[in-house]
C-alpha atoms as a PDB file:
ATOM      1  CA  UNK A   1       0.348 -86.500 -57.913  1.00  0.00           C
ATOM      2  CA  UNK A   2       1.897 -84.547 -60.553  1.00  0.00           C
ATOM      3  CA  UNK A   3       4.362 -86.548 -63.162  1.00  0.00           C
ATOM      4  CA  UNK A   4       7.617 -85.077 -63.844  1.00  0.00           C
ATOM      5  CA  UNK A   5       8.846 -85.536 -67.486  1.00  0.00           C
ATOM      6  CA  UNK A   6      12.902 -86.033 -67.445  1.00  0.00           C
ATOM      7  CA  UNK A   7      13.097 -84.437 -70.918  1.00  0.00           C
ATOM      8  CA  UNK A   8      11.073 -81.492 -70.237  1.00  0.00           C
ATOM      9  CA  UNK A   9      12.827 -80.928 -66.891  1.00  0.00           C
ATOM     10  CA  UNK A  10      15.970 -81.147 -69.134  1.00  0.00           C
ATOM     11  CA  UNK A  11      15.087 -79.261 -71.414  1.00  0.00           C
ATOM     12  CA  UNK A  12      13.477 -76.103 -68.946  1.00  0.00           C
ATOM     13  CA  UNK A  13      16.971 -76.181 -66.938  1.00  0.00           C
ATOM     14  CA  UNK A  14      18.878 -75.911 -69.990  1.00  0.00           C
ATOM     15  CA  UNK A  15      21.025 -79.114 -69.214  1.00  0.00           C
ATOM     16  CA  UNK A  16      21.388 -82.832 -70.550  1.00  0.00           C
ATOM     17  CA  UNK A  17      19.537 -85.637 -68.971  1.00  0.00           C
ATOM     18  CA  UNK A  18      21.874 -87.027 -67.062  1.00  0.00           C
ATOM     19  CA  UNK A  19      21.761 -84.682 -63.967  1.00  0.00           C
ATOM     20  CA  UNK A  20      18.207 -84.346 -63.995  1.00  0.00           C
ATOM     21  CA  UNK A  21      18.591 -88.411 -63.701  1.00  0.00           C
ATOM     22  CA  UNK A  22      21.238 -88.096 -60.562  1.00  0.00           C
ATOM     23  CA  UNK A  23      18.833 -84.841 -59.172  1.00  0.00           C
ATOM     24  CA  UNK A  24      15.543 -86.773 -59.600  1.00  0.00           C
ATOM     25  CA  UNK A  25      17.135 -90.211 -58.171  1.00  0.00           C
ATOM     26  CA  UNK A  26      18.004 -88.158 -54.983  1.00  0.00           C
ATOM     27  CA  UNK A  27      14.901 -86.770 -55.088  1.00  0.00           C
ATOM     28  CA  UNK A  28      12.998 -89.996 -54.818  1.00  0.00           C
ATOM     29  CA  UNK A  29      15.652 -91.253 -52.386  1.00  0.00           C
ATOM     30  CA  UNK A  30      14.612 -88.278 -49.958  1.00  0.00           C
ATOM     31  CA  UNK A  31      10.639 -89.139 -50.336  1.00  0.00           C
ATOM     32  CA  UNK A  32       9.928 -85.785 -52.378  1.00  0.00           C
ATOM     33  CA  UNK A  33       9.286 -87.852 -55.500  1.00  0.00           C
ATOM     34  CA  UNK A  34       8.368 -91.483 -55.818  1.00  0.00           C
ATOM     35  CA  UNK A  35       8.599 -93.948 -59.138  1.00  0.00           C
ATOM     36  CA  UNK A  36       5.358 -95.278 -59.748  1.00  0.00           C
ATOM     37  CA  UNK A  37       5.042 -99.145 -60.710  1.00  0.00           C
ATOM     38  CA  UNK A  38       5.090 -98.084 -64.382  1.00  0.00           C
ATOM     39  CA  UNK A  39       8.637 -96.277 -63.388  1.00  0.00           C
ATOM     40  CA  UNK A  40       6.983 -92.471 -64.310  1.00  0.00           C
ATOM     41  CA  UNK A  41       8.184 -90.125 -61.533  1.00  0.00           C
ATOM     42  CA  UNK A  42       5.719 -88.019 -59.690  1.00  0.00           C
ATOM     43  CA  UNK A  43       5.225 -86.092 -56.658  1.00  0.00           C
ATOM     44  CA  UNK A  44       3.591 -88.313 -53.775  1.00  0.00           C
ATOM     45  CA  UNK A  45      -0.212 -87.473 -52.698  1.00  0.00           C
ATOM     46  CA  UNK A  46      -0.259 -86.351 -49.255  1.00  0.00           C
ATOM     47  CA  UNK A  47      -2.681 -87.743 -47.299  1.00  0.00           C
ATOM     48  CA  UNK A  48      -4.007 -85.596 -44.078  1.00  0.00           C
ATOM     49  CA  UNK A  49      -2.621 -88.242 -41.718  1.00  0.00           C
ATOM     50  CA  UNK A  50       0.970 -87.748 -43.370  1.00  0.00           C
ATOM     51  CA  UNK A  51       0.686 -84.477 -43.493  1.00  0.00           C
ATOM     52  CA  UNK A  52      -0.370 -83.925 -39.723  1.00  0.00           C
ATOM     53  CA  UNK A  53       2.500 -86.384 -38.772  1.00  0.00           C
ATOM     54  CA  UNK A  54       5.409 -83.887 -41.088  1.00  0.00           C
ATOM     55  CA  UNK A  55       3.379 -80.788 -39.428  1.00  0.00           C
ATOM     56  CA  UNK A  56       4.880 -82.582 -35.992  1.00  0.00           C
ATOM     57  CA  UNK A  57       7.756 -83.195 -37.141  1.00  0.00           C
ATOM     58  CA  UNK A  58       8.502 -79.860 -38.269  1.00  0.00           C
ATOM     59  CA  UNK A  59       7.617 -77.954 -35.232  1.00  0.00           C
ATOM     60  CA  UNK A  60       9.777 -80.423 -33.102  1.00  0.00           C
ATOM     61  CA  UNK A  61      13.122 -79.570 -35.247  1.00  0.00           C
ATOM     62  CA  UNK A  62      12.005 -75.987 -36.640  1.00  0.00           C
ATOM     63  CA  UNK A  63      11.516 -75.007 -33.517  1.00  0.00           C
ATOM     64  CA  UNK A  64      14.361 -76.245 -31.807  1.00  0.00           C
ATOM     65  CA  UNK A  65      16.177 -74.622 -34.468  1.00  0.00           C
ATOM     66  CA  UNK A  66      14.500 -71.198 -33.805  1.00  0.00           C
ATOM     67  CA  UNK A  67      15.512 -72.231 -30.199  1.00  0.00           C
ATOM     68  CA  UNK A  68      19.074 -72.815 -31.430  1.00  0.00           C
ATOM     69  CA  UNK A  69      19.292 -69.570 -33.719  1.00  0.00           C
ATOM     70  CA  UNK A  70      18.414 -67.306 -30.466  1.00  0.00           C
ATOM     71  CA  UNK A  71      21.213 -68.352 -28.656  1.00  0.00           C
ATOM     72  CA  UNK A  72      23.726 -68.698 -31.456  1.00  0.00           C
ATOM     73  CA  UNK A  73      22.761 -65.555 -33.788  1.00  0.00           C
ATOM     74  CA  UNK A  74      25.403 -63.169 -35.268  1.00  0.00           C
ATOM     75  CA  UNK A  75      25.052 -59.342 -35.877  1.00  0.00           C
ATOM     76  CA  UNK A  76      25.049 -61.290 -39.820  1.00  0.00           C
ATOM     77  CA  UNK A  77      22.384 -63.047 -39.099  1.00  0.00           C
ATOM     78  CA  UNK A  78      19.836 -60.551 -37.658  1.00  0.00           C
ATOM     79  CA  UNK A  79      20.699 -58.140 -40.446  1.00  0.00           C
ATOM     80  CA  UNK A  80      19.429 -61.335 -42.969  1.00  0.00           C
ATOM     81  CA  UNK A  81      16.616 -61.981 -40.875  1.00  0.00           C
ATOM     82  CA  UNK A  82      15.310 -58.544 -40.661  1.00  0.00           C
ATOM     83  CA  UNK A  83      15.689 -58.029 -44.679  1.00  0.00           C
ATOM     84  CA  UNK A  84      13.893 -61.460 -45.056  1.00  0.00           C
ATOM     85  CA  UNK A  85      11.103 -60.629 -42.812  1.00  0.00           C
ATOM     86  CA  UNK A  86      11.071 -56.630 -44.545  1.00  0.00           C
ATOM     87  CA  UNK A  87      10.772 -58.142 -48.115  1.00  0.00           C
ATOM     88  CA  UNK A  88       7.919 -61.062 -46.730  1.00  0.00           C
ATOM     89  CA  UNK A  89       6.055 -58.035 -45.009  1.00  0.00           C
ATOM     90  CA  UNK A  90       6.251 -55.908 -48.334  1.00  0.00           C
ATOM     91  CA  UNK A  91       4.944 -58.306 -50.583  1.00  0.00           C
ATOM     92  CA  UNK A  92       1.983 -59.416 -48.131  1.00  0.00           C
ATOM     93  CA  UNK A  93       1.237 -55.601 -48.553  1.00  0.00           C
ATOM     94  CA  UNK A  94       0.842 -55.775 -52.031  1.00  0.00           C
ATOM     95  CA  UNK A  95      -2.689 -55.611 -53.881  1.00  0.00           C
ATOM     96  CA  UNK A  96      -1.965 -58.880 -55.819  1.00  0.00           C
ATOM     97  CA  UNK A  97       0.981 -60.667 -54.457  1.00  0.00           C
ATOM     98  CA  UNK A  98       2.662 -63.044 -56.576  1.00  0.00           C
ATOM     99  CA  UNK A  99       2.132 -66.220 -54.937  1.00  0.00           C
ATOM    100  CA  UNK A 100       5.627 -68.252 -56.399  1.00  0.00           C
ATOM    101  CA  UNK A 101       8.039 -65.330 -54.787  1.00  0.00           C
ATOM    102  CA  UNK A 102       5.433 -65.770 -51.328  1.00  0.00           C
ATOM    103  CA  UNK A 103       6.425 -68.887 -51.193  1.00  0.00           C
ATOM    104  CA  UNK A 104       9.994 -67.896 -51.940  1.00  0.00           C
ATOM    105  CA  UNK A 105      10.260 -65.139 -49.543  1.00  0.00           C
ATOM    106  CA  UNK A 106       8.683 -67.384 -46.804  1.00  0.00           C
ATOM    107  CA  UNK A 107      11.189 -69.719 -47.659  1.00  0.00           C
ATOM    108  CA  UNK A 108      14.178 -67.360 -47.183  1.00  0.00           C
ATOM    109  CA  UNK A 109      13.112 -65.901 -44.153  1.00  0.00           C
ATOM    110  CA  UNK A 110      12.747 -69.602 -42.573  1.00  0.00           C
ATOM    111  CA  UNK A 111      16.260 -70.963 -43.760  1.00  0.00           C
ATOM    112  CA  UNK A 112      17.909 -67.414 -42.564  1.00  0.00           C
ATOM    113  CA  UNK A 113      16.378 -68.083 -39.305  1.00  0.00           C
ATOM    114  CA  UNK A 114      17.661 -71.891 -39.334  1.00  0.00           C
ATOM    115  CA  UNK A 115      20.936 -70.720 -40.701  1.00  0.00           C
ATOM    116  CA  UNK A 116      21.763 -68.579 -37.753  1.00  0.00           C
ATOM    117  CA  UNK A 117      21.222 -72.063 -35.432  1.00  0.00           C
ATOM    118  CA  UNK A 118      24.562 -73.016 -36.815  1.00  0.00           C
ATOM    119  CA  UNK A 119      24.204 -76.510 -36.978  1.00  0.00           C
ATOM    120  CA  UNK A 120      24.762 -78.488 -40.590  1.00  0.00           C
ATOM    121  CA  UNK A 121      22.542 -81.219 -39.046  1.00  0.00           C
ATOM    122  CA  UNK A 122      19.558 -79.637 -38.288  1.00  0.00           C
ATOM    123  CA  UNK A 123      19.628 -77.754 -41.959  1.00  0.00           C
ATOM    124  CA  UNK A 124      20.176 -81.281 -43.564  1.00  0.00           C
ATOM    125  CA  UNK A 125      17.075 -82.479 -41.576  1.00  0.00           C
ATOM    126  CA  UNK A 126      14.752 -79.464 -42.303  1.00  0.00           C
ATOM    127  CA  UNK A 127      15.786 -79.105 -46.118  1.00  0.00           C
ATOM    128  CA  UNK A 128      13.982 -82.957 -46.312  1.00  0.00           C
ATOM    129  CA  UNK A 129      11.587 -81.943 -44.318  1.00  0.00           C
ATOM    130  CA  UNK A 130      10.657 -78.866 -46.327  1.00  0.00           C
ATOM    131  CA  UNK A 131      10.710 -80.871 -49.842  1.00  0.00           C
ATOM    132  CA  UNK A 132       8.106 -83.313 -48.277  1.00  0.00           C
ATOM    133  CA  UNK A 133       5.972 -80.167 -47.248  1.00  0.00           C
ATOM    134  CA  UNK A 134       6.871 -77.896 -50.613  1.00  0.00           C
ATOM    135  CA  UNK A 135       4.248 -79.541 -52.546  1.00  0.00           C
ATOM    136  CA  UNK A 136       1.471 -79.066 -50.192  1.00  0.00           C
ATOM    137  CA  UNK A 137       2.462 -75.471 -49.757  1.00  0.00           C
ATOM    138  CA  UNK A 138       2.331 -74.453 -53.144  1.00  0.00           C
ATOM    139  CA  UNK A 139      -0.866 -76.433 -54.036  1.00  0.00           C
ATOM    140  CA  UNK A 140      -2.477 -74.690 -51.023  1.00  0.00           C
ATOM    141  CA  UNK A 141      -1.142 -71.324 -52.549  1.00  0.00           C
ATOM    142  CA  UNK A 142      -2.238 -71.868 -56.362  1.00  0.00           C
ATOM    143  CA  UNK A 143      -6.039 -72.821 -54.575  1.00  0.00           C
ATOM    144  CA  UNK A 144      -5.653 -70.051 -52.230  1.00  0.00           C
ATOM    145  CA  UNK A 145      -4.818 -66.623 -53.881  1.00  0.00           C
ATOM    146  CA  UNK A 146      -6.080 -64.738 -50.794  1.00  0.00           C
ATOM    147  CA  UNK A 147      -4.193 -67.190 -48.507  1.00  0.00           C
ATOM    148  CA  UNK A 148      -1.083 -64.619 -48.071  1.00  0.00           C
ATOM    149  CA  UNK A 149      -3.737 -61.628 -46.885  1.00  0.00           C
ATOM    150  CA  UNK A 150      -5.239 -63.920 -44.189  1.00  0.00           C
ATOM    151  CA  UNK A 151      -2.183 -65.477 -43.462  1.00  0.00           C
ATOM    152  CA  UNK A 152      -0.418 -64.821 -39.697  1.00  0.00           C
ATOM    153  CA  UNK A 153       3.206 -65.723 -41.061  1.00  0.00           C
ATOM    154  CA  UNK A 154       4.031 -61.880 -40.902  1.00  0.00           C
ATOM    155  CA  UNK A 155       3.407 -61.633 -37.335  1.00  0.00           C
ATOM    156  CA  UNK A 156       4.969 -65.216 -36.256  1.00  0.00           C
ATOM    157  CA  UNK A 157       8.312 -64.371 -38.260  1.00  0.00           C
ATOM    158  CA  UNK A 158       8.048 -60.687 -36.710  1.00  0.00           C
ATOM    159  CA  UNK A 159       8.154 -62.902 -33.197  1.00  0.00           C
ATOM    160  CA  UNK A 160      10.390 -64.959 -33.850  1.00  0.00           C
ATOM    161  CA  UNK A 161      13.261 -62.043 -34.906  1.00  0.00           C
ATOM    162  CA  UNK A 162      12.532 -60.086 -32.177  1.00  0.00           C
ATOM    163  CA  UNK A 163      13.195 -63.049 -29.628  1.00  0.00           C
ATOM    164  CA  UNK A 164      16.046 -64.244 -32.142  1.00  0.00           C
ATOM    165  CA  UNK A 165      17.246 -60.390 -32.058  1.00  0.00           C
ATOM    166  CA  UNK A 166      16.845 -60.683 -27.543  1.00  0.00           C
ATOM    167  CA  UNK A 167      18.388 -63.988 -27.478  1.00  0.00           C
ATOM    168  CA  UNK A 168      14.935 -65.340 -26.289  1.00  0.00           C
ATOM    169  CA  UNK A 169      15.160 -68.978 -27.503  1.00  0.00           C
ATOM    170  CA  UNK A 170      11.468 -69.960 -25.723  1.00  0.00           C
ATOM    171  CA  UNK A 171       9.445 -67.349 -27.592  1.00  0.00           C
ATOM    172  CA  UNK A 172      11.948 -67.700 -31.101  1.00  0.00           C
ATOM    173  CA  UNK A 173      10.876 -71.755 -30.490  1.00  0.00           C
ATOM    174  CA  UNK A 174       6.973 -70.898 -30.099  1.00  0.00           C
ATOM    175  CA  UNK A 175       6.935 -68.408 -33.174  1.00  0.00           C
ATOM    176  CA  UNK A 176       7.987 -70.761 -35.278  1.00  0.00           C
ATOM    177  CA  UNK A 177       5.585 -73.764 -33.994  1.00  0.00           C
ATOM    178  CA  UNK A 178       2.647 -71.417 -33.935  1.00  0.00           C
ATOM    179  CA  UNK A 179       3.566 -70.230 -37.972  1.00  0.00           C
ATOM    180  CA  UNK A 180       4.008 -73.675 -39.116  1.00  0.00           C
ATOM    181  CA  UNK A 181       0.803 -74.721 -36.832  1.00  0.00           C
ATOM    182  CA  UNK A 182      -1.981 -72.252 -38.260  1.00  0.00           C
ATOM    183  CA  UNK A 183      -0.694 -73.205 -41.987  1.00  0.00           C
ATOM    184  CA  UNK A 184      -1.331 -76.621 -40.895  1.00  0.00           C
ATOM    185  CA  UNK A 185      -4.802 -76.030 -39.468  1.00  0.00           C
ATOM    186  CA  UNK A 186      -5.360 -73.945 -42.646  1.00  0.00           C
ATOM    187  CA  UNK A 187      -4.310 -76.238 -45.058  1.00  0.00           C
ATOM    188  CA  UNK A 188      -6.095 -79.227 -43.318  1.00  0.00           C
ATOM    189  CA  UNK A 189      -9.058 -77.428 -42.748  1.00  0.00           C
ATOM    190  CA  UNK A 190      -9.873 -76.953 -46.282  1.00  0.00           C
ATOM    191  CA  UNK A 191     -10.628 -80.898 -46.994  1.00  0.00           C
ATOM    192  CA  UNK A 192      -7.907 -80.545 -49.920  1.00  0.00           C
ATOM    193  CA  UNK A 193      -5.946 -84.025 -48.048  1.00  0.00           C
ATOM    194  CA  UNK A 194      -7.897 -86.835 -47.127  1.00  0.00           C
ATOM    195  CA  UNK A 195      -7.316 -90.402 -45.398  1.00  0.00           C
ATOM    196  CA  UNK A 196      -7.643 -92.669 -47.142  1.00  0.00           C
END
């Protein structure tokens, strides 16, 4: 529900407006903003319904991409995973993690994994995806400081390289449902979408 201001965005990113204009209108085109009727520009409110259907949707092509990545991994590709999945394990370590490079680590660790499914498709898909999710993510981080300590995502992405790593595309496929699954449950269990 957020508004986006087109100057300020401007002026943060150091450019003019007119590729904020062409970002934002691709934005909105991909459903991770939407023009109100009074033509501001904000991020859509989730509702639990939508956000249960995108859970669904993710496991379905994350984890055939997990699937995908165990059979089609390079010697490259493990050695990103496994320094993704070191650098998301060392921050979750930390006292006070910063939440913003969680999310970014998590991120990394995810799009390494999809990455090594070598298919330009299925990264096109989960990219749009993932900015329909983003949102929800980070507003379940900012209301959750303690959310990376309780948090599983450590041992599904430790999964999910090691059957990546032994070419085991079942278990690499069920890692990844089972991380995007209990952040799900999580996130919906703490009322913060409603129907309605």
């Amino acid at each position: 529900g957020e508004k986006l201001s087109l100057r300020t965005t401007a002026d943060a990113l150091g450019v003019s407006m007119t590729p904020v204009r062409e970002a934002v209108a691709r934005l909105v085109s991909d459903g991770a903003l939407e023009t109100t009727p009074n033509r501001a520009i904000r991020v859509p409110i989730m509702s639990a319904s939508q956000f249960r259907d995108l859970t669904k949707a993710r496991i379905a092509i994350e984890g055939h991409a997990a699937a995908e990545a165990a059979r089609h991994r390079s010697d490259q590709d493990i050695a990103r995973l496994r320094e993704a999945d070191r650098a998301f394990g060392a921050l979750r370590r930390l006292r006070k993690p910063d939440l913003a490079q969680a999310v970014e680590l998590n991120k990394e660790f995810h799009f390494a994994l999809y990455t090594a499914a070598s298919s330009v498709v299925l990264i096109d898909i989960i990219r749009s995806l993932w900015l329909k999710a983003g949102p929800v993510l980070n507003l379940d981080l900012r209301a959750n400081s303690d959310r990376i300590a309780k948090s599983r995502a450590v041992e599904f992405h430790g999964a999910a390289l090691e059957a990546v790593i032994a070419g085991n595309a079942d278990v690499a496929r069920n890692a990844i449902a089972e991380d995007i699954g209990t952040a799900s449950d999580f996130i919906l269990s703490h009322g913060r979408l409603v129907d309605g």
